[in-house]
Every structure is written in structure tokens, then in C-alpha cells.
Protein backbone atom coordinates (compact mmCIF):
# COMPACT_ATOMS: atom_id res chain seq x y z
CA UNK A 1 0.00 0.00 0.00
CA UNK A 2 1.11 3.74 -0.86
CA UNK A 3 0.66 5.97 1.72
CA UNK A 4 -0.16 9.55 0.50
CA UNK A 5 0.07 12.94 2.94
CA UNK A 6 -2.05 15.18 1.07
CA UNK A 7 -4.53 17.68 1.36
CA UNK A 8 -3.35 20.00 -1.32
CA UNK A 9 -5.14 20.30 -5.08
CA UNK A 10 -2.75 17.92 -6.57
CA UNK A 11 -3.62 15.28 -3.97
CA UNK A 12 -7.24 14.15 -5.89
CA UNK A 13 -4.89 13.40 -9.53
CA UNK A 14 -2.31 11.40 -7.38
CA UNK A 15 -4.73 9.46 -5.68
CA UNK A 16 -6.55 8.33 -8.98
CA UNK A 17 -2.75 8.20 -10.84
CA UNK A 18 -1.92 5.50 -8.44
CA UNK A 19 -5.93 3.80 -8.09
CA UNK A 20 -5.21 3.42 -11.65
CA UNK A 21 -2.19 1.87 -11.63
CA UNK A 22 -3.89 -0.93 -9.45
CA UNK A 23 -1.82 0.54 -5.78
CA UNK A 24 -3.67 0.66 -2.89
CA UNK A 25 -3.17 4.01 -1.23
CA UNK A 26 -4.10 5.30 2.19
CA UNK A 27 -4.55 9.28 1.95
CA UNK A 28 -3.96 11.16 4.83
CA UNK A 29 -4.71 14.72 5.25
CA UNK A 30 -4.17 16.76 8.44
CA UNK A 31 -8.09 17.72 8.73
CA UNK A 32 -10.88 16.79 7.15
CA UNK A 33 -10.67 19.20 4.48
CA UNK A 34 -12.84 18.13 1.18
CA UNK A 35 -10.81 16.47 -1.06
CA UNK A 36 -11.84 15.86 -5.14
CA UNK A 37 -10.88 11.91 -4.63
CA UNK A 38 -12.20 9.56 -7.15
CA UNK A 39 -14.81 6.86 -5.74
CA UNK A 40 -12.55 3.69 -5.78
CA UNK A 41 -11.91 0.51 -3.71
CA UNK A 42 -8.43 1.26 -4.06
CA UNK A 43 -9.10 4.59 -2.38
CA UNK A 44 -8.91 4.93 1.69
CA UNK A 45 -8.63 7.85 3.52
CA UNK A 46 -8.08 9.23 7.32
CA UNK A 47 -7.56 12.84 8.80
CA UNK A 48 -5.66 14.02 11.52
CA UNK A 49 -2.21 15.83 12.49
CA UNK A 50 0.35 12.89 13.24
CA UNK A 51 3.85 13.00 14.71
CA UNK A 52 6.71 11.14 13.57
CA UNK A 53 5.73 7.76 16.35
CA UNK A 54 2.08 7.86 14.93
CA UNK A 55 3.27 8.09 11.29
CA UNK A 56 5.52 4.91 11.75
CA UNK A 57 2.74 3.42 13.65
CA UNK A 58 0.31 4.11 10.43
CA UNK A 59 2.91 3.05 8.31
CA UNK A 60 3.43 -0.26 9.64
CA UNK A 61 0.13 -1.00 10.88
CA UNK A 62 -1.16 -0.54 7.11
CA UNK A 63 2.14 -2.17 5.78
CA UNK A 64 3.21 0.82 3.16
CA UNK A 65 5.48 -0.19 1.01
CA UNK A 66 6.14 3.87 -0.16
CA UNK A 67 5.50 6.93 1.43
CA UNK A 68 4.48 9.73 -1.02
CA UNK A 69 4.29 13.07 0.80
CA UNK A 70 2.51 15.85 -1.44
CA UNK A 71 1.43 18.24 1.40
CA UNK A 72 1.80 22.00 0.91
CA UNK A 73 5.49 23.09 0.10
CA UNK A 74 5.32 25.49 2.84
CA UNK A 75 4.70 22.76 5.52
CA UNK A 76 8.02 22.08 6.46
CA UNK A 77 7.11 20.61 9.68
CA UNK A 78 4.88 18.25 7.83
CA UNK A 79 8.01 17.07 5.25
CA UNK A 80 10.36 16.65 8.21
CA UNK A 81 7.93 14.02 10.06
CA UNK A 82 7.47 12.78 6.95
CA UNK A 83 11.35 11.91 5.93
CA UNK A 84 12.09 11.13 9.29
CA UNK A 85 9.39 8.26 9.79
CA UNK A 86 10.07 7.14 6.63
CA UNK A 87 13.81 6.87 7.29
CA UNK A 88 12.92 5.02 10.66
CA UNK A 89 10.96 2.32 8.97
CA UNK A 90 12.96 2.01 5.96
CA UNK A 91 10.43 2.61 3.10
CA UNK A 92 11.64 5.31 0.64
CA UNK A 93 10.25 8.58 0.65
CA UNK A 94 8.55 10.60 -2.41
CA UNK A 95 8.13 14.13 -2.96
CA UNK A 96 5.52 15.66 -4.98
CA UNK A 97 7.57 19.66 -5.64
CA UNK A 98 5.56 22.23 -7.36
CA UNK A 99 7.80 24.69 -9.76
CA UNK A 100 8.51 27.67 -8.22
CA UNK A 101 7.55 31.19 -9.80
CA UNK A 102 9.66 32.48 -12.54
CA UNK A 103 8.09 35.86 -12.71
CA UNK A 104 9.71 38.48 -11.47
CA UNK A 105 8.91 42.56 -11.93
CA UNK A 106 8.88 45.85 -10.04
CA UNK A 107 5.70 45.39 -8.10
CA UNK A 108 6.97 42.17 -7.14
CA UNK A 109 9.27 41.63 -3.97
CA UNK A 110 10.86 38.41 -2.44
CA UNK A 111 10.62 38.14 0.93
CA UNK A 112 12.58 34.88 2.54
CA UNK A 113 10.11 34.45 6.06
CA UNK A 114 6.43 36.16 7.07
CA UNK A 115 8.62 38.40 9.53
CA UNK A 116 10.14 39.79 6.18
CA UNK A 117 7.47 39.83 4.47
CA UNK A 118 4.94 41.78 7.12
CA UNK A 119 8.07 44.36 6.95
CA UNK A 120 7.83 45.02 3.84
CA UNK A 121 4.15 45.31 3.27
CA UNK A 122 3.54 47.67 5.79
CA UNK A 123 6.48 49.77 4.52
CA UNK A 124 3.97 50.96 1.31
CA UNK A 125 1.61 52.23 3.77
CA UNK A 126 -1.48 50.74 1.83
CA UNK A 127 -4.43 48.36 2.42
CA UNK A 128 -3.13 44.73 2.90
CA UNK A 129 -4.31 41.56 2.10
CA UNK A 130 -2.78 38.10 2.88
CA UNK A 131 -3.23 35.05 0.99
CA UNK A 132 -0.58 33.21 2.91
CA UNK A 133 -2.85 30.64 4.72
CA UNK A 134 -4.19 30.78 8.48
CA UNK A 135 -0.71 30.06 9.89
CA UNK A 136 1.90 32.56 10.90
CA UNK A 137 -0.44 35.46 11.16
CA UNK A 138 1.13 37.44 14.22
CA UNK A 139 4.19 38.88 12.33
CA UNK A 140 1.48 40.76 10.09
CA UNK A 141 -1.54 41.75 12.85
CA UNK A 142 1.38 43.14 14.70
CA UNK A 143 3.09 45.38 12.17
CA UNK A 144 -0.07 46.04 10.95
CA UNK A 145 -1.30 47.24 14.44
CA UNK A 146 1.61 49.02 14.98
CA UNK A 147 1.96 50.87 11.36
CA UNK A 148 -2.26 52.08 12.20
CA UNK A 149 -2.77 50.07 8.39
CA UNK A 150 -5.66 47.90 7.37
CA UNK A 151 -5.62 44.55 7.36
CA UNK A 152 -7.56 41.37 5.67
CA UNK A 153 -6.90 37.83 5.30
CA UNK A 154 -8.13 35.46 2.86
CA UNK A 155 -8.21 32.30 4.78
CA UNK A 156 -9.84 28.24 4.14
CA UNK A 157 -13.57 28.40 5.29
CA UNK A 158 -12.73 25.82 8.00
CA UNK A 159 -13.40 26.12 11.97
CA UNK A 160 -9.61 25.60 12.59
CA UNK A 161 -8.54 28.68 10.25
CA UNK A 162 -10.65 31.02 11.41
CA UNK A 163 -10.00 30.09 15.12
CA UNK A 164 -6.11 30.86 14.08
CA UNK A 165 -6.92 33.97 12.66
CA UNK A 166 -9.33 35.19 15.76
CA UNK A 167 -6.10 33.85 17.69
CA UNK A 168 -3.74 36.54 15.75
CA UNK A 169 -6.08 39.05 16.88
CA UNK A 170 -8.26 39.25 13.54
CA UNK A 171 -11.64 40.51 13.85
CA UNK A 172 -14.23 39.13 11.74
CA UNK A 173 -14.66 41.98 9.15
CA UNK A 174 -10.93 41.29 8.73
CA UNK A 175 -11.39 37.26 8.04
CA UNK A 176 -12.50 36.27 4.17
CA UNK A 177 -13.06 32.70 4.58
CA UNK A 178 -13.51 31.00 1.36
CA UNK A 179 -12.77 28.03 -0.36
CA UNK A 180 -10.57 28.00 -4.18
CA UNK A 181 -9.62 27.73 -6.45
CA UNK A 182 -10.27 31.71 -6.99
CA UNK A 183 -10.28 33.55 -10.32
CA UNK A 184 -8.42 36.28 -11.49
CA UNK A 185 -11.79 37.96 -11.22
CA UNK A 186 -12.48 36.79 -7.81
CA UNK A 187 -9.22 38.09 -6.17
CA UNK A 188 -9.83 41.52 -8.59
CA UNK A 189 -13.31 42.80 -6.77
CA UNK A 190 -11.71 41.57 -3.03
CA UNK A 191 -8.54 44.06 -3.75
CA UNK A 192 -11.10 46.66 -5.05
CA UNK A 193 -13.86 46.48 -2.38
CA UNK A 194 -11.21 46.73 0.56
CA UNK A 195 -9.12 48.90 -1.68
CA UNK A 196 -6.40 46.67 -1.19
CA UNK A 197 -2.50 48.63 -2.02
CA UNK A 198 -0.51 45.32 -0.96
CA UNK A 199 -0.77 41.31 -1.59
CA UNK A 200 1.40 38.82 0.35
CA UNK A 201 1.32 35.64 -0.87
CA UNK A 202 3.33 32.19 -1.14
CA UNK A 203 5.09 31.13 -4.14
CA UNK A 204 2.79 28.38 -4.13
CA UNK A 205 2.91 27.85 -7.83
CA UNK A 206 0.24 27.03 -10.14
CA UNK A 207 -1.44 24.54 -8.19
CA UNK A 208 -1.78 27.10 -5.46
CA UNK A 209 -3.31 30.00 -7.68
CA UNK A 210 -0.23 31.99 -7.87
CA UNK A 211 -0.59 32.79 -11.41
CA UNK A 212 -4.15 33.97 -10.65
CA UNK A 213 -3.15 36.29 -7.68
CA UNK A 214 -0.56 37.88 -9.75
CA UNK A 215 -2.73 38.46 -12.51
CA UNK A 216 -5.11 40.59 -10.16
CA UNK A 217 -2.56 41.95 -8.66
CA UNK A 218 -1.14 43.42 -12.05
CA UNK A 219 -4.81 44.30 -13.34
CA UNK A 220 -5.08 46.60 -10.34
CA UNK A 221 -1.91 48.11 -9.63
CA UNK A 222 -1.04 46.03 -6.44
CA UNK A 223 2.46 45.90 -4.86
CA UNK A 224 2.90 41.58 -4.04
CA UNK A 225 5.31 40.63 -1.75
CA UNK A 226 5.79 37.06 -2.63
CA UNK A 227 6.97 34.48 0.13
CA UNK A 228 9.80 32.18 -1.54
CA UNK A 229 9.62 28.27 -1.13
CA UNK A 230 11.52 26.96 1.62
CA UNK A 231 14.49 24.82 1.07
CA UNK A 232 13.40 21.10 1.18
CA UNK A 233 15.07 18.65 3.42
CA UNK A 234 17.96 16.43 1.91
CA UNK A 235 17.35 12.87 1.65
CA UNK A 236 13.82 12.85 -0.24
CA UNK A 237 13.68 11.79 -4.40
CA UNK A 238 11.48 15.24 -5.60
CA UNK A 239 9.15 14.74 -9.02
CA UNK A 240 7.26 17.41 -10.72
CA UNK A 241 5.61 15.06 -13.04
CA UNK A 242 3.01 12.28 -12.85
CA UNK A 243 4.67 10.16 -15.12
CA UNK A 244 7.63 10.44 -13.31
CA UNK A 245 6.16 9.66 -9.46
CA UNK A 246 4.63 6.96 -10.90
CA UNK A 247 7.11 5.78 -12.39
CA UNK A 248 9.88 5.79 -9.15
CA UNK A 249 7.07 4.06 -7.03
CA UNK A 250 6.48 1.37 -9.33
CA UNK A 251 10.11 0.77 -9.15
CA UNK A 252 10.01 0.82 -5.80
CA UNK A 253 6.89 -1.41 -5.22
CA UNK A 254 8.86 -3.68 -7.48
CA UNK A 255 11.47 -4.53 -4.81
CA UNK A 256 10.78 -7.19 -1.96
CA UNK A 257 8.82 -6.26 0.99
CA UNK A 258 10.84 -6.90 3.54
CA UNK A 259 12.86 -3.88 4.65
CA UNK A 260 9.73 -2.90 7.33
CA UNK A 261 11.27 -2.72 11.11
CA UNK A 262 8.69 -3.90 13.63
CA UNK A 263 7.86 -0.91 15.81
């Protein structure tokens, strides 16, 4: 059996790349976010945050044979568990990367961390808006706070992102929680009806909507200060292809099962 840490848009095409190949494969998402997952026998799926014990627990209770980790390419907690309770249980570990952004202009600043990044967009003195997720929202409330600047987040309509955003000291006419994918349209009338000056967002890539943000962001004169990917831990093959994650775990399905330490 594969087992598949998802949760992310690509995580529904995986799922049925591998159902179709014939592979069982658990998916495992940390909430119960709805995922676009094919109805198939092949197909199983549980929720919940696990450390790196539970995760070799999973792993060996549902005897994986390959670990294919596709979560978010910010979640850096998330790949570490997953390398390291791979790496405990000797099964090989998979990386689904998304291609960075390649664009690059003078409305468009790199920032390296959210601490950066909140610097920076308050430094415009404009409207913000963040489209960076429901996580690490205190580096922006505070500057924000502290610069006397507006302040909106675009967050997942889900209990547990708008309790982190009331948590970063959000109120609710500053919380837009909504489910994507969003249009270029979509993200054009929210930075006109809170006359939005400044975007922050991930480099997410396509999957994540980037393109889309940056459209809107052109189309209406926005300043985007856009949060690069974080270096990926060492010790995990990477794919940016279907063909070619399919491909590695077939190979390594191929090879005997018997590499599984008992926990």
C-alpha cells in the first residue's frame, strides 16, 4: 500500500494516478478538508495531524510499502515528520515539488520568512491583504497594528482557520473565509472592495493559484510581496511530473517487501 500525505489540489490526480495503476493508497490529510478523490476501492482515507511515532505506527500498521508526501510546500514541519518516519521504517520517501515562480517585476518583492514579508508590506503604507494561509499570522496583525494600516486575510472556510486567525487578533470583518480555487476575477473585486494597495502571498505555484493572484494583482496596480519556497530537506527523491512519481514508485513497489522494522 502507498501511503499519500495530502490535502493540497494535486492530492485528488495522485490518488486516482496511483488507483489506476492498481496501488492501494491510504490518503492522509491533516483535517478533514474536502478532497476531489475519485470513488474507488483502491481509495482509503483518514484525517488528523500525526507526529513522527504515529506516522511509523500508520505506516506499519497498514504495511506501506512507499510513502508519497505531497502536502503543501510550505509545511516544512509536515516534510520533516514525513522523511524522518520514513527513514525510521525504511520505506523510501517521495516528494511531490511544485515549480517555483519564474516571474519576477517591479511590483513584485521576495521576501525569505512572514517576519520579512509583514516588513515590507507595511512599509507601502497601503491596504493589505494576505493570501498566505491561516498560519503565521502574528508577524502581520502586529506590524499592521503598529503601522495604524488595514488589514484582511483570505483564509480556508474551515473552523480551525478562522480560530487561528481570531487567535492573531483578527476581527471578523478582517477574516474572508472562502474556499478556491479563486479567479483572477475573484481576487480583482476583493482588492477593489477593501481597496487593497498590498498582496502577500506564497510562491505556491500554479497549483496554489499563484498565477491567478498575480494576474489581479497586475490588473489593479497592487504591490505583491511574494513568500519564496523553503528549502526542502535532503534525503527525499522530488518529481514534478506524474509520469515520473509513478514511475519511481512502481520501481520501488517492485522490490521485496521486507525492509519494514517492527515498531
Amino acid at each position: 500500500m502507498i501511503l499519500l500525505l495530502g490535502g493540497t489540489s494535486e492530492t485528488g490526480p495522485l490518488a486516482a494516478a496511483f488507483a489506476a495503476q492498481g496501488w492501494p493508497t491510504l490518503v492522509s490529510t491533516a483535517t478533514d478538508v474536502a478532497l476531489d478523490l475519485p470513488e474507488d476501492r483502491l481509495l482509503a482515507r483518514r484525517n488528523g495531524r500525526l507526529n513522527q511515532q504515529q506516522m511509523e505506527r500508520l505506516i506499519q500498521q497498514e504495511q506501506i510499502r512507499v510513502l508519497v508526501d505531497a502536502t503543501h510546500p510550505f509545511a516544512v514541519e509536515a516534510h520533516a515528520t514525513a522523511l524522518a518516519a520514513a527513514t525510521a521504517v525504511t520505506i523510501p520517501c517521495l516528494r511531490w515539488q511544485r515549480t517555483a515562480c519564474d516571474r519576477h517585476g517591479d511590483k513584485i518583492i521576495q521576501a525569505t520568512g512572514h517576519h520579512e514579508a509583514a516588513h515590507q508590506a507595511i512599509s507601502f503604507g497601503r491596504p493589505i491583504l494576505l493570501t498566505t494561509g491561516s498560519r503565521n499570522l502574528l508577524p502581520y496583525t502586529e506590524a499592521a497594528v503598529a503601522a495604524g494600516l488595514p488589514l484582511f486575510a483570505r483564509v480556508l472556510s474551515h473552523p480551525e482557520s478562522e480560530q487561528a486567525c481570531c487567535e492573531a487578533g483578527l476581527g471578523a470583518d478582517q477574516i474572508i473565509a472562502a474556499r478556491g480555487p479563486f479567479s483572477v476575477e475573484d481576487t480583482v473585486r476583493l482588492i477593489q472592495r477593501y481597496q487593497i494597495g498590498t498582496l502577500v502571498t506564497k510562491d505556491s505555484g500554479t497549483a496554489g493559484g499563484l498565477p491567478e493572484k498575480l494576474e489581479a494583482a497586475r490588473q489593479t496596480g497592487c504591490r505583491v510581496i511574494l513568500i519564496s519556497q523553503p528549502q526542502q530537506p535532503d534525503g527525499c527523491e522530488a518529481f514534478v511530473t506524474i509520469t515520473e512519481i509513478i514511475a519511481a514508485v512502481g520501481t520501488h513497489l517492485e522490490q521485496p517487501c521486507n525492509n519494514l522494522k517492527s515498531l
